[in-house]
N, C-alpha and C. Protein backbone atom coordinates (compact mmCIF):
# COMPACT_ATOMS: atom_id res chain seq x y z
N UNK A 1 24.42 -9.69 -0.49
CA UNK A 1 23.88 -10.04 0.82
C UNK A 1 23.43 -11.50 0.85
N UNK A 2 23.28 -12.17 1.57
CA UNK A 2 23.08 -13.77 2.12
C UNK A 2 21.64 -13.51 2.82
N UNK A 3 21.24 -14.70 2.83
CA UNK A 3 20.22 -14.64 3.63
C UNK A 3 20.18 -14.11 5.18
N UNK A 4 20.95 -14.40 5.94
CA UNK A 4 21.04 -13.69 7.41
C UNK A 4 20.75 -12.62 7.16
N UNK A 5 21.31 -11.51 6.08
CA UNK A 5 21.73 -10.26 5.90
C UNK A 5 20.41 -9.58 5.32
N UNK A 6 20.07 -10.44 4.84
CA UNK A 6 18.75 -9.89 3.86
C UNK A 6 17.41 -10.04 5.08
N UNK A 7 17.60 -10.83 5.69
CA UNK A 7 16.45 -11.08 6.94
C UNK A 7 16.40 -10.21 7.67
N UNK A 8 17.53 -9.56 7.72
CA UNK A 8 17.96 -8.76 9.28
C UNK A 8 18.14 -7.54 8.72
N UNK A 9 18.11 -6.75 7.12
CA UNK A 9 17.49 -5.48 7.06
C UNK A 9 15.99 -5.40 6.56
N UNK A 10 15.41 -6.80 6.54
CA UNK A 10 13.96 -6.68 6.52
C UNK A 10 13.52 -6.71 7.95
N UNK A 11 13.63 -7.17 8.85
CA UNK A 11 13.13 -7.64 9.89
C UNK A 11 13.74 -6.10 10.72
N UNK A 12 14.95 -5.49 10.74
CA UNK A 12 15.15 -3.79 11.02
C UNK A 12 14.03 -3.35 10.74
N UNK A 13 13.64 -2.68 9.65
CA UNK A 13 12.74 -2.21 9.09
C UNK A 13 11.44 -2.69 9.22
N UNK A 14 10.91 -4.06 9.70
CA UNK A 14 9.78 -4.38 9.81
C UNK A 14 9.35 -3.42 11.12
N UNK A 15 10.62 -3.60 12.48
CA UNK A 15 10.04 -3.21 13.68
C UNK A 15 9.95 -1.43 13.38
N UNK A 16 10.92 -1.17 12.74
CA UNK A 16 10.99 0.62 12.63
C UNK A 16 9.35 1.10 12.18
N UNK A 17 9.01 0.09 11.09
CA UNK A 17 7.82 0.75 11.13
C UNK A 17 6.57 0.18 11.62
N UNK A 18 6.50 -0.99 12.96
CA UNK A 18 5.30 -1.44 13.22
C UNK A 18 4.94 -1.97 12.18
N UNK A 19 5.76 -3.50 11.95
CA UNK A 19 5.34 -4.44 11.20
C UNK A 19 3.58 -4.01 10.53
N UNK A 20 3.37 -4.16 9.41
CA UNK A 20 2.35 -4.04 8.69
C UNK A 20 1.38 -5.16 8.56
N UNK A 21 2.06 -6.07 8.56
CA UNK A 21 1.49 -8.11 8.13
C UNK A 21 0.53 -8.09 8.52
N UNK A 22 0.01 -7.74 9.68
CA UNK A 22 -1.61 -7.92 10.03
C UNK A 22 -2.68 -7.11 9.13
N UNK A 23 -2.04 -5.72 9.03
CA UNK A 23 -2.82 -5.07 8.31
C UNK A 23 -3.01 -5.94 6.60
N UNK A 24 -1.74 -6.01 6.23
CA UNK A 24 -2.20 -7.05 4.80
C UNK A 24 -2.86 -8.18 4.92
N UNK A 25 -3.05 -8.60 5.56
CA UNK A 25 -3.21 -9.85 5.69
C UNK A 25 -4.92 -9.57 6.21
N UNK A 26 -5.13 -9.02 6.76
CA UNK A 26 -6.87 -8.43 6.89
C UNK A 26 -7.51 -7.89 5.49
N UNK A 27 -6.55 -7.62 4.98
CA UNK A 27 -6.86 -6.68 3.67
C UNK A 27 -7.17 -8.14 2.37
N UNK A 28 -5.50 -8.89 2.59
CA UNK A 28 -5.89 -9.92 1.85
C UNK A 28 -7.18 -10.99 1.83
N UNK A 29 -6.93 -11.45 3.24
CA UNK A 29 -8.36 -12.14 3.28
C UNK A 29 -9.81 -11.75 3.29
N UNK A 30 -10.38 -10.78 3.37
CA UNK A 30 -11.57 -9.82 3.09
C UNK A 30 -11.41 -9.85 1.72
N UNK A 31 -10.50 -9.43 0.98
CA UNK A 31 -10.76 -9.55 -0.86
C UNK A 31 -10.02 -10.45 -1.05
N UNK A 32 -9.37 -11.40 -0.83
CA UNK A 32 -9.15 -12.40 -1.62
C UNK A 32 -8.49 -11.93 -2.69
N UNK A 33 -7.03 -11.07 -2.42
CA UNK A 33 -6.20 -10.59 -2.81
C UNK A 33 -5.36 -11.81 -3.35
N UNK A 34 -4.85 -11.52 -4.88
CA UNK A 34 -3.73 -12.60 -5.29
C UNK A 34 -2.73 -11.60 -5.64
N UNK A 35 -3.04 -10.94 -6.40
CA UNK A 35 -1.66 -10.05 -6.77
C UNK A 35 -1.64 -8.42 -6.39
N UNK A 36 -0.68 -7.79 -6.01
CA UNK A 36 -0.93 -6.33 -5.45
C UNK A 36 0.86 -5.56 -6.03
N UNK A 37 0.35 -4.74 -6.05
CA UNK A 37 1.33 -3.89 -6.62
C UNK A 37 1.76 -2.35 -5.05
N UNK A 38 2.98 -2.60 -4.93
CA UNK A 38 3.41 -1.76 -3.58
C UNK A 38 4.58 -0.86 -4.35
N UNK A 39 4.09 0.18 -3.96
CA UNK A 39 4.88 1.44 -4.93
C UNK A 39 5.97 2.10 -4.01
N UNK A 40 7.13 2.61 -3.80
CA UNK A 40 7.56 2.76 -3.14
C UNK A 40 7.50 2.07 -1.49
N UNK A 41 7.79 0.67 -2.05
CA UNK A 41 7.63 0.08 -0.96
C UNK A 41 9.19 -0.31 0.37
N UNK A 42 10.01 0.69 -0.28
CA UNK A 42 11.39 0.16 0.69
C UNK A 42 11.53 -1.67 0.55
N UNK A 43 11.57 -1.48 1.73
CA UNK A 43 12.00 -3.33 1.92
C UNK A 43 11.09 -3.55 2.69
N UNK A 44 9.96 -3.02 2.87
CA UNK A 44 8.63 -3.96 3.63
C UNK A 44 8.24 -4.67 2.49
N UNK A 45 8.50 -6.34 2.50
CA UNK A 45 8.10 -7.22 1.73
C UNK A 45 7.59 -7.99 2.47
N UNK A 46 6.69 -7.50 3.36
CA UNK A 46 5.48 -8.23 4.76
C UNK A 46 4.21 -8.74 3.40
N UNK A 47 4.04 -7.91 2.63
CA UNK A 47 2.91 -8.13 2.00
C UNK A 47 3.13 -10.01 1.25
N UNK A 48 4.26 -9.92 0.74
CA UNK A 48 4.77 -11.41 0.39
C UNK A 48 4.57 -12.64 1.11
N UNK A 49 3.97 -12.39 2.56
CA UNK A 49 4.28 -13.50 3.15
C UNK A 49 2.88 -13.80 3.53
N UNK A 50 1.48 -13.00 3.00
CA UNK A 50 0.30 -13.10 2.76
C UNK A 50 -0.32 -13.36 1.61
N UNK A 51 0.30 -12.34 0.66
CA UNK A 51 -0.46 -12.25 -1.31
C UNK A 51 1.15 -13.29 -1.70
N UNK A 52 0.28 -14.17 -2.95
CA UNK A 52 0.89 -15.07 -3.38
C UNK A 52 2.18 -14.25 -4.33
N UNK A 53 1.35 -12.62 -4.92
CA UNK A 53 2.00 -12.24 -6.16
C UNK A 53 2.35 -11.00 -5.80
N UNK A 54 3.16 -10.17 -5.55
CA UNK A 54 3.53 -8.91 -5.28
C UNK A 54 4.76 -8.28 -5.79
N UNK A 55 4.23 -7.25 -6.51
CA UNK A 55 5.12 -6.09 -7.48
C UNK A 55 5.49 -4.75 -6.75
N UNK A 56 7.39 -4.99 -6.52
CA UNK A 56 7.47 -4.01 -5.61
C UNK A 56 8.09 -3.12 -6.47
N UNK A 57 8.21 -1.41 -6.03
CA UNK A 57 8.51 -0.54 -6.81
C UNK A 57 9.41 0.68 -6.20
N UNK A 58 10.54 0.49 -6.76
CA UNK A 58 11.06 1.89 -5.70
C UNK A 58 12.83 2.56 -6.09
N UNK A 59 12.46 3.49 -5.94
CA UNK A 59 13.85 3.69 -6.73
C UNK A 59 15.09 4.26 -5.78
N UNK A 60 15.22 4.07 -5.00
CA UNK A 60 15.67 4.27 -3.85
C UNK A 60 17.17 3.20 -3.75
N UNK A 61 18.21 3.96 -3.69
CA UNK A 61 19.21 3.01 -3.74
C UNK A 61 19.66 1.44 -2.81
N UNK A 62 19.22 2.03 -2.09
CA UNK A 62 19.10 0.95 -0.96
C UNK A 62 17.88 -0.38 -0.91
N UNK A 63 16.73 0.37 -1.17
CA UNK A 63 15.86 -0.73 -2.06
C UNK A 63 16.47 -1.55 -3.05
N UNK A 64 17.01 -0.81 -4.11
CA UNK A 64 17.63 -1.48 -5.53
C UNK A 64 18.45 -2.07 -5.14
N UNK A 65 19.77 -1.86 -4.09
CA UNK A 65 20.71 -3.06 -3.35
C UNK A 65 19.71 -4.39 -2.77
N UNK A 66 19.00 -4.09 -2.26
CA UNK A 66 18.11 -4.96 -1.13
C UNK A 66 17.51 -6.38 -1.92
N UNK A 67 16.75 -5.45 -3.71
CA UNK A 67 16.23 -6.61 -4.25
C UNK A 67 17.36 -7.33 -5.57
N UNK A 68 18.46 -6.66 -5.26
CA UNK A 68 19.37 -7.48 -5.97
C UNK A 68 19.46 -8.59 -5.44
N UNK A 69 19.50 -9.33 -4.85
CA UNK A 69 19.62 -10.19 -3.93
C UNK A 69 17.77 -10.76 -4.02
N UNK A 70 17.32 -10.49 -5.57
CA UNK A 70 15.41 -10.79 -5.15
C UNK A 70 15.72 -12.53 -4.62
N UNK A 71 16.80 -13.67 -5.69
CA UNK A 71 16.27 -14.70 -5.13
C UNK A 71 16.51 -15.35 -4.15
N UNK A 72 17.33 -14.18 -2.72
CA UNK A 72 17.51 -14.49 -1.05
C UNK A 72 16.05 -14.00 -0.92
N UNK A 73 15.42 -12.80 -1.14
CA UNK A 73 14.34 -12.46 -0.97
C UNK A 73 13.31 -13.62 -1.04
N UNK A 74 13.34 -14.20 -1.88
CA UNK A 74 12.37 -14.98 -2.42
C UNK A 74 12.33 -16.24 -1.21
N UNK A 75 13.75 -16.42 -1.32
CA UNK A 75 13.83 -17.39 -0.16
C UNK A 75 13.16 -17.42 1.28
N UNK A 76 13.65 -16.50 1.41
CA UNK A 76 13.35 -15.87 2.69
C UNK A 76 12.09 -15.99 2.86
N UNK A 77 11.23 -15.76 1.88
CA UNK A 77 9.67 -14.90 1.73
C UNK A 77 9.30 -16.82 1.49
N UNK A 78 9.76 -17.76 0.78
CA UNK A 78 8.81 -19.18 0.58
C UNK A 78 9.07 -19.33 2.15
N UNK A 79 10.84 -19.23 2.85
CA UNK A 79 10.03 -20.20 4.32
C UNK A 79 9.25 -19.54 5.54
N UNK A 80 8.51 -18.49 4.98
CA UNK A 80 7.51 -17.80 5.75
C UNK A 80 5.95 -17.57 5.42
N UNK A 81 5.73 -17.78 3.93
CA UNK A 81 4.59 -17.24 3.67
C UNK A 81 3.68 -18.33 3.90
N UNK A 82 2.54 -17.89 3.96
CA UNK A 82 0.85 -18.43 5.07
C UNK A 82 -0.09 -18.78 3.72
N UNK A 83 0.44 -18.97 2.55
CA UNK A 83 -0.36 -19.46 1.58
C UNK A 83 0.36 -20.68 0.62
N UNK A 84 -0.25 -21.62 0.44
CA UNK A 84 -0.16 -22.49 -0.55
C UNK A 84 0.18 -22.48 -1.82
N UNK A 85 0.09 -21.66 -2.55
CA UNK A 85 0.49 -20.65 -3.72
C UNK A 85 2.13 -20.80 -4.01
N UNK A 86 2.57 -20.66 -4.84
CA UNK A 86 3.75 -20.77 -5.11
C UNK A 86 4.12 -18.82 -4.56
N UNK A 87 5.33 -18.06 -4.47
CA UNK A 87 5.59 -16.70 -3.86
C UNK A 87 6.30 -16.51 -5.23
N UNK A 88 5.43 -15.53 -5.52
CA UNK A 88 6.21 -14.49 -6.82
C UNK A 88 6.29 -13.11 -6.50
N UNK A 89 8.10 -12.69 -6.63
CA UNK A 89 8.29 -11.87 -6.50
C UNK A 89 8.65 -10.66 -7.58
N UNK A 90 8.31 -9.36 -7.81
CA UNK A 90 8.67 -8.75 -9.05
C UNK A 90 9.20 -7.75 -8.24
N UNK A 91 10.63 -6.66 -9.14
CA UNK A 91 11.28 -5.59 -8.68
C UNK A 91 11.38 -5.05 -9.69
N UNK A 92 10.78 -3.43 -9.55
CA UNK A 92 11.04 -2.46 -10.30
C UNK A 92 11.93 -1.43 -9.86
N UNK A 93 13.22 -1.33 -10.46
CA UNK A 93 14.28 -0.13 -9.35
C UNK A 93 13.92 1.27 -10.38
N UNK A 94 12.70 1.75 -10.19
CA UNK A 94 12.30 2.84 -11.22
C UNK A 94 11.20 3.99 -10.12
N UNK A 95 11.11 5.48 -10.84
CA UNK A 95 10.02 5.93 -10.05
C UNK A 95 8.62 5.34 -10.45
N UNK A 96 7.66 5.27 -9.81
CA UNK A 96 6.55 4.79 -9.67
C UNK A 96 5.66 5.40 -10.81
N UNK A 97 6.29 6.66 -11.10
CA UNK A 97 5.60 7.85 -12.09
C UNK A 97 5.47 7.57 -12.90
N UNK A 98 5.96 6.52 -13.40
CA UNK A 98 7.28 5.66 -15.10
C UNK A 98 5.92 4.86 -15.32
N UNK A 99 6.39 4.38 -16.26
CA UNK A 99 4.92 3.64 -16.67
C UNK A 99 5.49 2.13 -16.37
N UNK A 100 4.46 1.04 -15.76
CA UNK A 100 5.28 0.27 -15.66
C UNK A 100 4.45 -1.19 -16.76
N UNK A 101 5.42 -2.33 -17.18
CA UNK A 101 4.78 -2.99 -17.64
C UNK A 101 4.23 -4.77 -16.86
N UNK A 102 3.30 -4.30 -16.62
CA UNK A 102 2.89 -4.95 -15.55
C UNK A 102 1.04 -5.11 -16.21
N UNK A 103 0.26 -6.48 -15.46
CA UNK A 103 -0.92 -6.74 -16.02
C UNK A 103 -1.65 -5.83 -14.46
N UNK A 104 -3.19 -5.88 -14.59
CA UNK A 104 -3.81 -5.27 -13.34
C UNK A 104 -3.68 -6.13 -12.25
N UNK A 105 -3.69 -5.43 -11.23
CA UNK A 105 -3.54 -6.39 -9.91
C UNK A 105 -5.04 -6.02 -9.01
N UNK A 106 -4.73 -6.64 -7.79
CA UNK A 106 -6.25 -6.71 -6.97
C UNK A 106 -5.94 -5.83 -6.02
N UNK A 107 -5.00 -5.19 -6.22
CA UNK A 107 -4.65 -4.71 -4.54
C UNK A 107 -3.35 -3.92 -4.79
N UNK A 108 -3.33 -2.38 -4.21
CA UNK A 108 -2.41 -0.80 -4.31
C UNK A 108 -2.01 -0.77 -2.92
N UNK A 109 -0.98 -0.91 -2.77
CA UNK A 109 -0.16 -0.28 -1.30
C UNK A 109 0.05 1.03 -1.51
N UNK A 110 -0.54 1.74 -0.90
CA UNK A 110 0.41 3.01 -0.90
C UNK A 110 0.30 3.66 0.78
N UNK A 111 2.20 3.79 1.58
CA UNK A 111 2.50 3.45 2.47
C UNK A 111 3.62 4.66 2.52
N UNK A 112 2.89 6.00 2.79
CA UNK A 112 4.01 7.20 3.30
C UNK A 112 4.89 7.33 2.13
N UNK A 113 4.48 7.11 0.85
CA UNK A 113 5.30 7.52 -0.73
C UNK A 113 4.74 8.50 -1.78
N UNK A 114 3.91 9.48 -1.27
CA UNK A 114 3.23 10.40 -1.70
C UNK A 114 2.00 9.52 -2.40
N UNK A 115 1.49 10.53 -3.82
CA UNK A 115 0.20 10.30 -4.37
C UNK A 115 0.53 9.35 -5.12
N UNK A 116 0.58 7.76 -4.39
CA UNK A 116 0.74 6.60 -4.91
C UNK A 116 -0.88 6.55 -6.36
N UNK A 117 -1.85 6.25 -4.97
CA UNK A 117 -2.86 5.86 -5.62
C UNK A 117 -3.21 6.97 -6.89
N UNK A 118 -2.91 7.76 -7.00
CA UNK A 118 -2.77 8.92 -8.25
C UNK A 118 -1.99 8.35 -9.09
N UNK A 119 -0.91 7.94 -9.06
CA UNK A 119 -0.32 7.85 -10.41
C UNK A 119 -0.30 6.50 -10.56
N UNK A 120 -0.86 5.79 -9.88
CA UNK A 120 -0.85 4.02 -10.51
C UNK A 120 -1.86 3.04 -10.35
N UNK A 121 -3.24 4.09 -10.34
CA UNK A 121 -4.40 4.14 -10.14
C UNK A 121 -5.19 3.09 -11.61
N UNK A 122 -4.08 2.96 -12.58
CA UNK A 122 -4.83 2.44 -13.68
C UNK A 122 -4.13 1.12 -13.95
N UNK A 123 -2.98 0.62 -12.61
CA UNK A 123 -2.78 -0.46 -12.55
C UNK A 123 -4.02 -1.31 -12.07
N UNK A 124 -5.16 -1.12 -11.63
CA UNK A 124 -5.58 -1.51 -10.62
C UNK A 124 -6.90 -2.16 -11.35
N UNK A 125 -7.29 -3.38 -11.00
CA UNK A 125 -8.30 -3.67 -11.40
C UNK A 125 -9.69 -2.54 -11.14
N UNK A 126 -10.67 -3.16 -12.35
CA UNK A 126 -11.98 -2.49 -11.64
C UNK A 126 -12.69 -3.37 -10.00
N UNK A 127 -13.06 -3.04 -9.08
CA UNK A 127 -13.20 -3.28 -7.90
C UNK A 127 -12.17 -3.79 -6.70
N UNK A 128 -11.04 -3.12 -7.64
CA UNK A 128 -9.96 -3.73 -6.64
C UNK A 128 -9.41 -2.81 -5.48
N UNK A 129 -8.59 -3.06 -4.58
CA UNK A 129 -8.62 -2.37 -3.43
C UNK A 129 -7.68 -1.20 -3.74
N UNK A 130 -7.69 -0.36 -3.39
CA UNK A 130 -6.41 0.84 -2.74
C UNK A 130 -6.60 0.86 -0.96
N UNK A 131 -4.95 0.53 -0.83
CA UNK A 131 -4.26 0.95 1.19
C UNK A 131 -3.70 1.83 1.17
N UNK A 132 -4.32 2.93 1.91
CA UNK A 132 -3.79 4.07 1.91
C UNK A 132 -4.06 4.40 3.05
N UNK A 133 -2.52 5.65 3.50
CA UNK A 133 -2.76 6.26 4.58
C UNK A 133 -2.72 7.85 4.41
N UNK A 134 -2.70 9.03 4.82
CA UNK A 134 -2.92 10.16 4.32
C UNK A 134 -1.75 10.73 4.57
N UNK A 135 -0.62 10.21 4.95
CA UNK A 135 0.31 11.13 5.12
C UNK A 135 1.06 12.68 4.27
N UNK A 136 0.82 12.41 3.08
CA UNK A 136 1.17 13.15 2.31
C UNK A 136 -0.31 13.42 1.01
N UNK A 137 -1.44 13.01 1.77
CA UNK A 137 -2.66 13.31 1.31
C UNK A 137 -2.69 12.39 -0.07
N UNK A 138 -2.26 10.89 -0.01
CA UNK A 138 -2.80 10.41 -1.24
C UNK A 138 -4.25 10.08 -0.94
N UNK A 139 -4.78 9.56 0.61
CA UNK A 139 -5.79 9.42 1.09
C UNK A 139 -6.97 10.25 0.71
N UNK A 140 -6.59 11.70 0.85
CA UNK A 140 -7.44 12.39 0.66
C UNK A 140 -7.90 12.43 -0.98
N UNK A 141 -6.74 12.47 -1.77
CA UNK A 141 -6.39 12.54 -3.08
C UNK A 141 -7.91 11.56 -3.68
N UNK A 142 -7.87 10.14 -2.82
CA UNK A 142 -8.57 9.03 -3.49
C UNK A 142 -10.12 9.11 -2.96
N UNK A 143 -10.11 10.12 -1.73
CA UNK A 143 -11.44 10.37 -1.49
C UNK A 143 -12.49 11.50 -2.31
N UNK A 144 -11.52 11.73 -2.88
CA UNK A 144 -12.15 12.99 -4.02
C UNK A 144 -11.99 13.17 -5.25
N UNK A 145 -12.13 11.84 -5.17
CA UNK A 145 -11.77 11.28 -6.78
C UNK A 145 -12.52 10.11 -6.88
N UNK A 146 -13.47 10.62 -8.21
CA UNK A 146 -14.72 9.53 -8.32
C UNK A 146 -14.10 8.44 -9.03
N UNK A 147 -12.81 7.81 -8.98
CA UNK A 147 -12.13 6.66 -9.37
C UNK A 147 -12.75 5.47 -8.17
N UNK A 148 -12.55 6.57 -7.10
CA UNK A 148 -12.58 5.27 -5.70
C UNK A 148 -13.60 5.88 -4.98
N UNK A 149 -13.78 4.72 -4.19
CA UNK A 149 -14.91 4.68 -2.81
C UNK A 149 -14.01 3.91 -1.98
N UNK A 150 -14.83 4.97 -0.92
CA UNK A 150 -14.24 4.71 0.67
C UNK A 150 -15.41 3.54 1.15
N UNK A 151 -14.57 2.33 1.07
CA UNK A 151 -15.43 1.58 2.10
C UNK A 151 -15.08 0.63 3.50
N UNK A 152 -14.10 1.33 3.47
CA UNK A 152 -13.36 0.97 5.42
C UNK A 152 -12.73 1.95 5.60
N UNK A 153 -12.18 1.59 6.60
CA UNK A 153 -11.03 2.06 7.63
C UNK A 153 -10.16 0.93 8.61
N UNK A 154 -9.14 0.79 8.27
CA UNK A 154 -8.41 -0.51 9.35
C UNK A 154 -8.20 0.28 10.60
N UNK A 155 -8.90 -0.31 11.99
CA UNK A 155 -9.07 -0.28 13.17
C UNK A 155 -7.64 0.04 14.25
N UNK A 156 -7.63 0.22 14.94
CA UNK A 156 -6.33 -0.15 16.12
C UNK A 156 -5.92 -1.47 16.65
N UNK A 157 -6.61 -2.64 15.71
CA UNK A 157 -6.22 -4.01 16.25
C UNK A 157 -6.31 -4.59 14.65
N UNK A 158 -6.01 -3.76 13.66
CA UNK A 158 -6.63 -4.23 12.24
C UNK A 158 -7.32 -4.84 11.54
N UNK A 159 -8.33 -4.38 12.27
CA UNK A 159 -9.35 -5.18 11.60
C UNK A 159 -10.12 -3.95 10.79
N UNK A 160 -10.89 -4.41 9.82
CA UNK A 160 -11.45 -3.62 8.91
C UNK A 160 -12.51 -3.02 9.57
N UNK A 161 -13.36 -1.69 9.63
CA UNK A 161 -14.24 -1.26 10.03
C UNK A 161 -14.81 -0.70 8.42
N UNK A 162 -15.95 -1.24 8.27
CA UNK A 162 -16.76 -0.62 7.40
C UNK A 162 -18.28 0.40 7.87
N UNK A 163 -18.00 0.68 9.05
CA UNK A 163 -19.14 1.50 9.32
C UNK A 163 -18.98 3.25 9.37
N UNK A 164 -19.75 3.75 9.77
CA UNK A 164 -19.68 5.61 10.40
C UNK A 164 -18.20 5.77 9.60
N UNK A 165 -18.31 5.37 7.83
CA UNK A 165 -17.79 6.42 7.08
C UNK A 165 -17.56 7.64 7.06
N UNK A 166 -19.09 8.40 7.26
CA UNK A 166 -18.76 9.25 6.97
C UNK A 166 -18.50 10.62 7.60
N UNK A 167 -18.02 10.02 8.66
CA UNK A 167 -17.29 10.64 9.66
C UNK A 167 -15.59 11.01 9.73
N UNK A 168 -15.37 10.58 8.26
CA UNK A 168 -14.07 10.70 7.90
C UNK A 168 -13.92 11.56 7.23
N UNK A 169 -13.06 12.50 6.77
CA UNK A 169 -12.55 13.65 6.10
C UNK A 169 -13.37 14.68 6.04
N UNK A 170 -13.94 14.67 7.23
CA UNK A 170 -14.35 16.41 7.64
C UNK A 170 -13.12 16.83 8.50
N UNK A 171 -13.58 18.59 8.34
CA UNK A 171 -12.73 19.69 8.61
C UNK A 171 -13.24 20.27 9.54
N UNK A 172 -12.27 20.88 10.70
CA UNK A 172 -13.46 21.46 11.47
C UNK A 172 -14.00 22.74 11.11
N UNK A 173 -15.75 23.09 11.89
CA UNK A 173 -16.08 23.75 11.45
C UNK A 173 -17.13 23.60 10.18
N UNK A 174 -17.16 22.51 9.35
CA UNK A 174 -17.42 22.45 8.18
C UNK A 174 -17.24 22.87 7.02
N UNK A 175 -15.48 23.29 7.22
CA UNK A 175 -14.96 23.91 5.65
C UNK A 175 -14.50 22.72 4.81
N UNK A 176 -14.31 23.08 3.28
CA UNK A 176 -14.10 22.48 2.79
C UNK A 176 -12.49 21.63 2.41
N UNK A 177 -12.46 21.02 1.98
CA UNK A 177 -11.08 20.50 1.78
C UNK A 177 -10.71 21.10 0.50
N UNK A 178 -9.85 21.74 0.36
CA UNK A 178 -8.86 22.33 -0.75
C UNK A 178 -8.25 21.44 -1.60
N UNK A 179 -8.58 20.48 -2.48
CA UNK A 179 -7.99 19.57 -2.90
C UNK A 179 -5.91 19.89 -3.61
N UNK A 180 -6.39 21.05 -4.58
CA UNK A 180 -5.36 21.86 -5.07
C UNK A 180 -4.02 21.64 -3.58
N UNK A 181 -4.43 22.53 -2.69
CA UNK A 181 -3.21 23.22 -1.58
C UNK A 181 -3.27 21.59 -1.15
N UNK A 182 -3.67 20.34 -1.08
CA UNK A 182 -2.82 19.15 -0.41
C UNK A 182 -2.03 18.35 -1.58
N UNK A 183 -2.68 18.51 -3.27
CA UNK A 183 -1.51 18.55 -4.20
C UNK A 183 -0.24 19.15 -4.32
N UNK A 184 -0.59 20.51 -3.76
CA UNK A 184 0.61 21.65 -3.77
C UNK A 184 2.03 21.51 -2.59
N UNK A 185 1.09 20.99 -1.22
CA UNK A 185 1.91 20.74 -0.01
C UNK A 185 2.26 19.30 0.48
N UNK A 186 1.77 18.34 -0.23
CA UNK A 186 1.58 17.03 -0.37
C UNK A 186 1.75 16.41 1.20
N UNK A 187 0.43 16.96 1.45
CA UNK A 187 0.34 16.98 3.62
C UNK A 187 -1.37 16.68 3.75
N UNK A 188 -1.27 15.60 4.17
CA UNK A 188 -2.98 15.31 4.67
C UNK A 188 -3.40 16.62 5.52
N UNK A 189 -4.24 17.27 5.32
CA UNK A 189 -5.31 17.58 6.09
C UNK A 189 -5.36 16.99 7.37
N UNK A 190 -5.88 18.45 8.60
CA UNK A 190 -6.18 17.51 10.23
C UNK A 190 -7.75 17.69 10.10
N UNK A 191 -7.97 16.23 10.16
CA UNK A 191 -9.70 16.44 9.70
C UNK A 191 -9.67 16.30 11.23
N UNK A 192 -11.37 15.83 11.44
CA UNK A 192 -11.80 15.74 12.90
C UNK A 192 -11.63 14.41 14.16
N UNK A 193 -11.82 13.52 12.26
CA UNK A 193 -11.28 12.29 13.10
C UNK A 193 -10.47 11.18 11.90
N UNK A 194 -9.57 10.67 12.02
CA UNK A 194 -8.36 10.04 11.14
C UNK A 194 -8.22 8.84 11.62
N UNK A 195 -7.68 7.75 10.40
CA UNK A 195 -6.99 6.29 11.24
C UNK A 195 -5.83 6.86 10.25
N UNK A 196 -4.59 5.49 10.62
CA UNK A 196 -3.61 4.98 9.88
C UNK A 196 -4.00 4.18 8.66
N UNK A 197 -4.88 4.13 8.04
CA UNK A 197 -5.28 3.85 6.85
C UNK A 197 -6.19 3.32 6.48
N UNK A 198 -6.71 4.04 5.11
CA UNK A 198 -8.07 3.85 4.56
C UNK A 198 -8.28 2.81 3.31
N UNK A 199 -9.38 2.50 3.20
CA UNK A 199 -9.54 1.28 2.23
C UNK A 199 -10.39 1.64 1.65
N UNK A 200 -10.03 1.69 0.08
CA UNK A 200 -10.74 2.47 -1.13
C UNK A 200 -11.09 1.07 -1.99
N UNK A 201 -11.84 1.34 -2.61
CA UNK A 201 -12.43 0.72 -3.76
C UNK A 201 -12.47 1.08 -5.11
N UNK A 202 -11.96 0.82 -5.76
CA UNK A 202 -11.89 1.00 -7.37
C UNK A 202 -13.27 0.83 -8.25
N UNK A 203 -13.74 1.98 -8.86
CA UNK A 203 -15.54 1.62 -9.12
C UNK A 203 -15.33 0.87 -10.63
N UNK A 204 -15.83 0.56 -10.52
CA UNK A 204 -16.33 0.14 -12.04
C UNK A 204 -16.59 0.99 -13.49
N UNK A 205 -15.29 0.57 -14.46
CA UNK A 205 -15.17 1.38 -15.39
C UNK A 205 -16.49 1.99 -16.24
């Protein structure tokens, strides 16, 4: 693929899924994100054109075509990105499950690819972020797991909300969450009230 080609199945895919960039880019500048690791990330390489350093991961054939072509990618990604920083790009065409060899990063995408933040949870620095959305309950996964703390929620205009936490992942009624049956069915929970994604914190070892 050429650059036209490589632009134009990123830029497909950017609109299919409601470009993300704002959301990273709120995420980046609040932590002062340099390097982040995106696990099954397809070809949203939006995060590149905010974080200087980003490790993408996915084993997906069409991904693995996409970053053959990493140094059109790369290209592509220097005459766009919003930081000063030199743009480093890394590709792993592997499952996420795999162990990867990689140093800790500041910052976990996990973006509708199951229990990201579960299995690559020890990439992650101590106080560093996890993005998560609950689709397949990694969200929930990281709220009940004394690895992380919930300390946002990105808004409907993305901006970070750090307040009335804890108004998140109740059930109605006041039952409990089954942690087991959303491992088993790998399906968020309909709590009472939900965003498109939560912002965890990595505690301190």
């Amino acid at each position: 693929m050429n650059l036209e080609q490589v632009t134009k199945m990123y830029e497909t895919y950017a609109q299919k899924i409601a470009d993300r960039k704002q959301v990273y880019e709120t995420i980046a500048d609040t932590f002062d994100v340099k390097q982040a690791l995106y696990p099954g990330s397809h070809v949203d390489v939006a995060p590149s054109l905010v974080i200087p350093h980003v490790i993408y991961v996915d084993s997906f054939k069409g991904t693995i075509r996409f970053f053959k072509q990493i140094e059109t990618v790369q290209e592509l990604m220097d005459q766009r990105k919003e930081y000063d920083e030199p743009c480093t790009i890394e590709f792993f065409g592997q499952d996420y499950t795999q162990p990867l060899d990689i140093e800790p990063v500041d910052l976990i995408i996990s973006q509708y690819a199951g229990f990201v933040g579960q299995a690559t949870k020890q990439y992650l620095k101590p106080r560093g972020i996890l993005l998560c959305n609950d689709s397949h309950g990694d969200a929930t996964l990281a709220r009940f797991d004394e690895t992380f703390e919930l300390i946002g929620v990105m808004g409907s205009t993305n901006e970070l909300i750090q307040t009335g936490l804890d108004d998140y992942f109740r059930l109605p009624k006041g039952k409990d969450v089954d942690v087991a049956e959303v491992k088993k069915t790998m399906k968020g929970p309909m709590y009472t009230k939900s965003v498109e994604n939560y912002v965890f914190q990595k505690r301190r070892d």
